[in-house]
Protein backbone atom coordinates (compact mmCIF):
# COMPACT_ATOMS: atom_id res chain seq x y z
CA UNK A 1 -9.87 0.80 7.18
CA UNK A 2 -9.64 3.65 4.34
CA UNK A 3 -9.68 7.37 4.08
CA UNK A 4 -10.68 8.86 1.34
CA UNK A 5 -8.45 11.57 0.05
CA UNK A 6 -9.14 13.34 -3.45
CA UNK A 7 -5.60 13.57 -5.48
CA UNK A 8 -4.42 16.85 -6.00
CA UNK A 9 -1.33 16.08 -8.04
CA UNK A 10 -3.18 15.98 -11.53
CA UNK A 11 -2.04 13.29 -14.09
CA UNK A 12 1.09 11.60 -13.87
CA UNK A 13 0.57 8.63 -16.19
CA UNK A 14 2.95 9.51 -18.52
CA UNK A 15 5.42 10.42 -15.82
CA UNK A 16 4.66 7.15 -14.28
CA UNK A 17 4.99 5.16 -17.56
CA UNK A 18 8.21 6.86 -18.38
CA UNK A 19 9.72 5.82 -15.10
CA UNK A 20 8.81 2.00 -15.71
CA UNK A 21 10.45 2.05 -19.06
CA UNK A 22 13.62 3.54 -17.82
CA UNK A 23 13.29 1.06 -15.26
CA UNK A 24 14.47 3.88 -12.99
CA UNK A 25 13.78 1.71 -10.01
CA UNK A 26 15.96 -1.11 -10.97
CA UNK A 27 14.90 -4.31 -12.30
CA UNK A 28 12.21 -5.22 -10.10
CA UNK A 29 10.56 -2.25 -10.51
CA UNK A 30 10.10 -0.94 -7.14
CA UNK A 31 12.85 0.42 -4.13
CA UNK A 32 12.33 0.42 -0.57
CA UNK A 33 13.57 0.86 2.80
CA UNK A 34 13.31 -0.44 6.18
CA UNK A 35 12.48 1.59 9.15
CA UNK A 36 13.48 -0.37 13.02
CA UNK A 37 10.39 1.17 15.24
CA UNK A 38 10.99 -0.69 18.16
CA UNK A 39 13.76 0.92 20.03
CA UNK A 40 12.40 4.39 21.56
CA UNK A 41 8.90 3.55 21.37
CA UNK A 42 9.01 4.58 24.96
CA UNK A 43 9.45 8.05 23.20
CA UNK A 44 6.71 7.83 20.75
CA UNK A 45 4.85 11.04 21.24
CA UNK A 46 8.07 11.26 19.69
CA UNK A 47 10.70 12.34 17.84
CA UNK A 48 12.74 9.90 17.70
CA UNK A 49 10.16 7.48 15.42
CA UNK A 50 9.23 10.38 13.50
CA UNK A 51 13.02 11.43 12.65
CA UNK A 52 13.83 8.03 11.51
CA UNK A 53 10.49 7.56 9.54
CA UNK A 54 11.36 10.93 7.62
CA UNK A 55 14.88 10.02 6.88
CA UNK A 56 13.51 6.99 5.72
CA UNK A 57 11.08 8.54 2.97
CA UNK A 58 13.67 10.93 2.05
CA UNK A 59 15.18 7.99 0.63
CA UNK A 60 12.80 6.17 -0.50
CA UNK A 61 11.38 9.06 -3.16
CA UNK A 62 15.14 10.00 -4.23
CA UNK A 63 14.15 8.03 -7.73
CA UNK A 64 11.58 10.23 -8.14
CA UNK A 65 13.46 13.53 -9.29
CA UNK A 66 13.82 14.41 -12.68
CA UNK A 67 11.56 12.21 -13.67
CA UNK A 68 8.93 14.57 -14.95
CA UNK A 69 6.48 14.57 -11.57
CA UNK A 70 4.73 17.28 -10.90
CA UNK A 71 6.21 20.40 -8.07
CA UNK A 72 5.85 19.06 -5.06
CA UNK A 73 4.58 15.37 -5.94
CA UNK A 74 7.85 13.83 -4.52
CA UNK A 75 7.42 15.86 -0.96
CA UNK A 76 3.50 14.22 -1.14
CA UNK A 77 5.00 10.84 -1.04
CA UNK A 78 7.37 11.53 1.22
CA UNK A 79 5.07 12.91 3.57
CA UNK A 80 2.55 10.33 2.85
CA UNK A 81 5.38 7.53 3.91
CA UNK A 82 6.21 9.71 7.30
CA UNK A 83 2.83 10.13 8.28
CA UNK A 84 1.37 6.50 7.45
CA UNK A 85 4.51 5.04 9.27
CA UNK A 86 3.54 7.17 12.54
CA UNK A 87 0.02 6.11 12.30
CA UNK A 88 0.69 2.40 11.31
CA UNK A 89 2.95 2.10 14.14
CA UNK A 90 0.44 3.95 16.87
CA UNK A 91 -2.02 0.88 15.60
CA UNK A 92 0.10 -1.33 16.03
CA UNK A 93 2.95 -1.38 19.03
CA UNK A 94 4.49 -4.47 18.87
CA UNK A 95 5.83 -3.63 15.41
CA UNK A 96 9.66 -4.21 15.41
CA UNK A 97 10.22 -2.96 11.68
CA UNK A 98 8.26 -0.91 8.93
CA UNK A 99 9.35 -2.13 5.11
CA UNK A 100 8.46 1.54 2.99
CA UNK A 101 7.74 0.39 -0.86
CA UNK A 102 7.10 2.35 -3.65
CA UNK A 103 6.05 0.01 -6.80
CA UNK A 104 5.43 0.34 -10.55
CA UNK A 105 2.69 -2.32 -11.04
CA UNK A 106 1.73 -3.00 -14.96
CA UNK A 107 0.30 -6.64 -14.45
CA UNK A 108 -0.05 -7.78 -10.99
CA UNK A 109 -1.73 -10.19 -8.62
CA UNK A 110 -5.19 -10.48 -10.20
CA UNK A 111 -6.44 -12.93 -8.41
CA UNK A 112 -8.27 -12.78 -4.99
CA UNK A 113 -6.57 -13.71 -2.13
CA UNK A 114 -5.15 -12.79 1.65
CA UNK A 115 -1.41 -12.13 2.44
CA UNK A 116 0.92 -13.58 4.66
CA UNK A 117 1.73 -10.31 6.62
CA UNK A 118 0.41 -8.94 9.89
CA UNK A 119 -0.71 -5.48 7.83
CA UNK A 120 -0.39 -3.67 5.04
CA UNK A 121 -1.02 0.15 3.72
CA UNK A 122 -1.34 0.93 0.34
CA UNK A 123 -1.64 4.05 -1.41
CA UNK A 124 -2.23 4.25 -4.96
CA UNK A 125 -1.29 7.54 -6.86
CA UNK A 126 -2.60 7.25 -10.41
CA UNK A 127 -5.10 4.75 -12.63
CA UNK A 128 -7.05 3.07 -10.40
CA UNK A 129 -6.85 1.72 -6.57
CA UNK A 130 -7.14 -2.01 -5.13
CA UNK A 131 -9.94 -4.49 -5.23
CA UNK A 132 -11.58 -5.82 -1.92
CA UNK A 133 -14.36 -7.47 -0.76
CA UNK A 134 -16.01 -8.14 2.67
CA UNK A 135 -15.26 -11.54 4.55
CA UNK A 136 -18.67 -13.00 3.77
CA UNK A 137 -18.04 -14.47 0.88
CA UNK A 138 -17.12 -17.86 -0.14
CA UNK A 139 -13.91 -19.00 1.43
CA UNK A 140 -13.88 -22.40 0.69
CA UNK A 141 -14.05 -21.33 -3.39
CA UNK A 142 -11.15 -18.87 -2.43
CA UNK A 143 -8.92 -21.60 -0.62
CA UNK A 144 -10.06 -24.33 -2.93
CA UNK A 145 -11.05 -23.00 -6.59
CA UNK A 146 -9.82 -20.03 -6.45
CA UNK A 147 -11.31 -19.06 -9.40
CA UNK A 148 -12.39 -14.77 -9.28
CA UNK A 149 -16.06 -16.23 -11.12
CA UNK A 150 -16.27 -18.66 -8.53
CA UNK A 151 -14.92 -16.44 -5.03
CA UNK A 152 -17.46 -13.10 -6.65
CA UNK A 153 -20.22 -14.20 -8.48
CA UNK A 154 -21.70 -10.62 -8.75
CA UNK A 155 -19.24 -8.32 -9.39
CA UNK A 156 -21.47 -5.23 -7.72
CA UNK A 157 -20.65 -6.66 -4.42
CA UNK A 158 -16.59 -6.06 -4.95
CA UNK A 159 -15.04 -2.22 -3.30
CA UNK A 160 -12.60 -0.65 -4.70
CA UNK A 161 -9.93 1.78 -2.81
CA UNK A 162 -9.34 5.92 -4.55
CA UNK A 163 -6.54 7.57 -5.85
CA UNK A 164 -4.69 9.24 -3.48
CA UNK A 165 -6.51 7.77 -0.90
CA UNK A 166 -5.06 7.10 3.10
CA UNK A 167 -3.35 10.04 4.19
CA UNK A 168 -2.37 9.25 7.78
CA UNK A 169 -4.34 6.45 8.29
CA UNK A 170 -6.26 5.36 5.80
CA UNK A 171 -6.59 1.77 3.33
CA UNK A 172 -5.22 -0.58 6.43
CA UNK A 173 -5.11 -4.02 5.02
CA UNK A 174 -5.12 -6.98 7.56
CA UNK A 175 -3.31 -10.00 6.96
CA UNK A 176 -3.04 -13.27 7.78
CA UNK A 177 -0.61 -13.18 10.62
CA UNK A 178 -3.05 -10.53 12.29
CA UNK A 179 -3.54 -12.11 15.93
CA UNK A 180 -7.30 -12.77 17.33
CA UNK A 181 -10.45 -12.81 15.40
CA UNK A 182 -9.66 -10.40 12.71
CA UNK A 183 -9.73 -11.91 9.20
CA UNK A 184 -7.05 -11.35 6.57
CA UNK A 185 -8.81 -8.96 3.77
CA UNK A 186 -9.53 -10.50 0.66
CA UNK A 187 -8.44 -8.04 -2.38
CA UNK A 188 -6.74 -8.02 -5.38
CA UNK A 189 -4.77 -5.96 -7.75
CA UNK A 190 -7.43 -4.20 -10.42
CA UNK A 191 -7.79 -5.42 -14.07
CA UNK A 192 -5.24 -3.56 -15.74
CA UNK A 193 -6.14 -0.30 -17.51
CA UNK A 194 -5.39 0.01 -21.22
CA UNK A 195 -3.34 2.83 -23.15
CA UNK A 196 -5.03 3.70 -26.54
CA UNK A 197 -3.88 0.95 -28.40
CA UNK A 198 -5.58 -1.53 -26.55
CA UNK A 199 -2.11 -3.44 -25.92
CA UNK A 200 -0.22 -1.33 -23.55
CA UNK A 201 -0.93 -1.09 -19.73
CA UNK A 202 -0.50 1.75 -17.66
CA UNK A 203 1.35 1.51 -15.01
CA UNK A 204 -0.01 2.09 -11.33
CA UNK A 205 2.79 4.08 -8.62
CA UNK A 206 1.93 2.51 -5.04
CA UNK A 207 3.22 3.22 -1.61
CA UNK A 208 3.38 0.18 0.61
CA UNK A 209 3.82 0.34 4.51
CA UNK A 210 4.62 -3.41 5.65
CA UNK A 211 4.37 -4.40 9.13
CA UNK A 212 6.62 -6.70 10.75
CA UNK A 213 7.14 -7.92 14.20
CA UNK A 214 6.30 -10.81 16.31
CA UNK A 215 2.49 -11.72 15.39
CA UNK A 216 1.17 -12.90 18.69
CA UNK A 217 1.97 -9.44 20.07
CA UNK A 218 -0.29 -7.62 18.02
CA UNK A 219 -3.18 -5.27 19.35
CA UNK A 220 -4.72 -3.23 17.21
CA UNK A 221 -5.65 -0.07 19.51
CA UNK A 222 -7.77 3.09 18.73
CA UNK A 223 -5.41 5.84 17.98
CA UNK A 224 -5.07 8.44 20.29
């Protein structure tokens, strides 16, 4: 599921590869904080979600300041987190906890493959969005080979997610662990993007929603 949202923020690549070198989000390049959604759910028209899901980002985009960001690019993330949270966990009720992430990726998972979570947001706020491809293509390479040459043979057949896009709803990946007939998405992490001298990768800021919870107790329902 994706939403396309044009980013209004204008170019934070330097921003972004200044904050990777300072490793100003620790060693592992990336903070994040978990959000308990399943007590008051019976008061989820409500506040009481929403408050915790906004303390939450608060948090989460504290690393951000000073850090030469645009006005007002900190309080889009934030607001991004809040609002993706709400709408992940209106998808999906059974959700007992909500991990919010916000990465530096340089060089990532290239290869395509499905993960081993019930669902997953992503937002990407600079270079270039995730890789994904529809479910008709050649499992067995992907569980067996796993070769990229051998899974896509014709690279015009591959999607690729926006910028900015997914505000409130938006680039919903499935997982494994998603109950019934729904199939884990297969996608990647794009080729990286080169700086000038052809040796240095930029570095890609992403906002990750995680869902966890018991798996079996999933239902995906049509937000209201």
């Amino acid at each position: 599921m994706q939403a396309v949202r044009p980013p209004t923020w204008g170019d934070i690549q330097g921003a972004v590869d200044g904050i990777y070198d300072a490793r100003a989000f620790g060693e592992e390049r990336s903070v994040s904080v978990d959000v308990p959604v399943g007590a008051g759910r019976e008061d989820f028209d409500g506040v009481s979600l929403a408050a915790a899901l906004r303390a939450s980002a608060a948090r989460l985009v504290e690393p951000l300041a000073g850090r030469g960001l645009p006005a007002g690019f900190a309080e889009q993330v934030r607001e991004d987190a809040e609002d993706i949270g709400v709408a992940v966990a209106s998808l999906l009720p059974a959700a007992d906890r909500l991990s919010l992430k916000l990465e530096l990726m340089s060089h990532a998972c290239l290869r395509w493959h499905q993960d081993n979570y019930v669902a997953r947001a992503i937002v990407s706020y600079n270079c270039c969005g995730t890789e994904y491809i529809h479910h008709d293509h050649d499992f067995w390479e992907l569980n067996n080979c796993g070769n990229n040459d051998c899974v896509v043979r014709d690279r015009a057949q591959v999607l690729q997610a926006g910028v900015g896009d997914m505000r409130g709803g938006g680039f919903l990946v499935k997982g494994k662990l998603f109950p019934g007939v729904a199939t884990g998405l297969v996608h990647r992490s794009p080729d990286p993007v080169y700086h000038a001298d052809g040796v240095t990768a930029k570095t890609r800021l992403v906002l990750k929603v995680d869902v966890y919870g018991p798996p079996d107790a999933y239902v995906l329902q049509i937000a209201r």
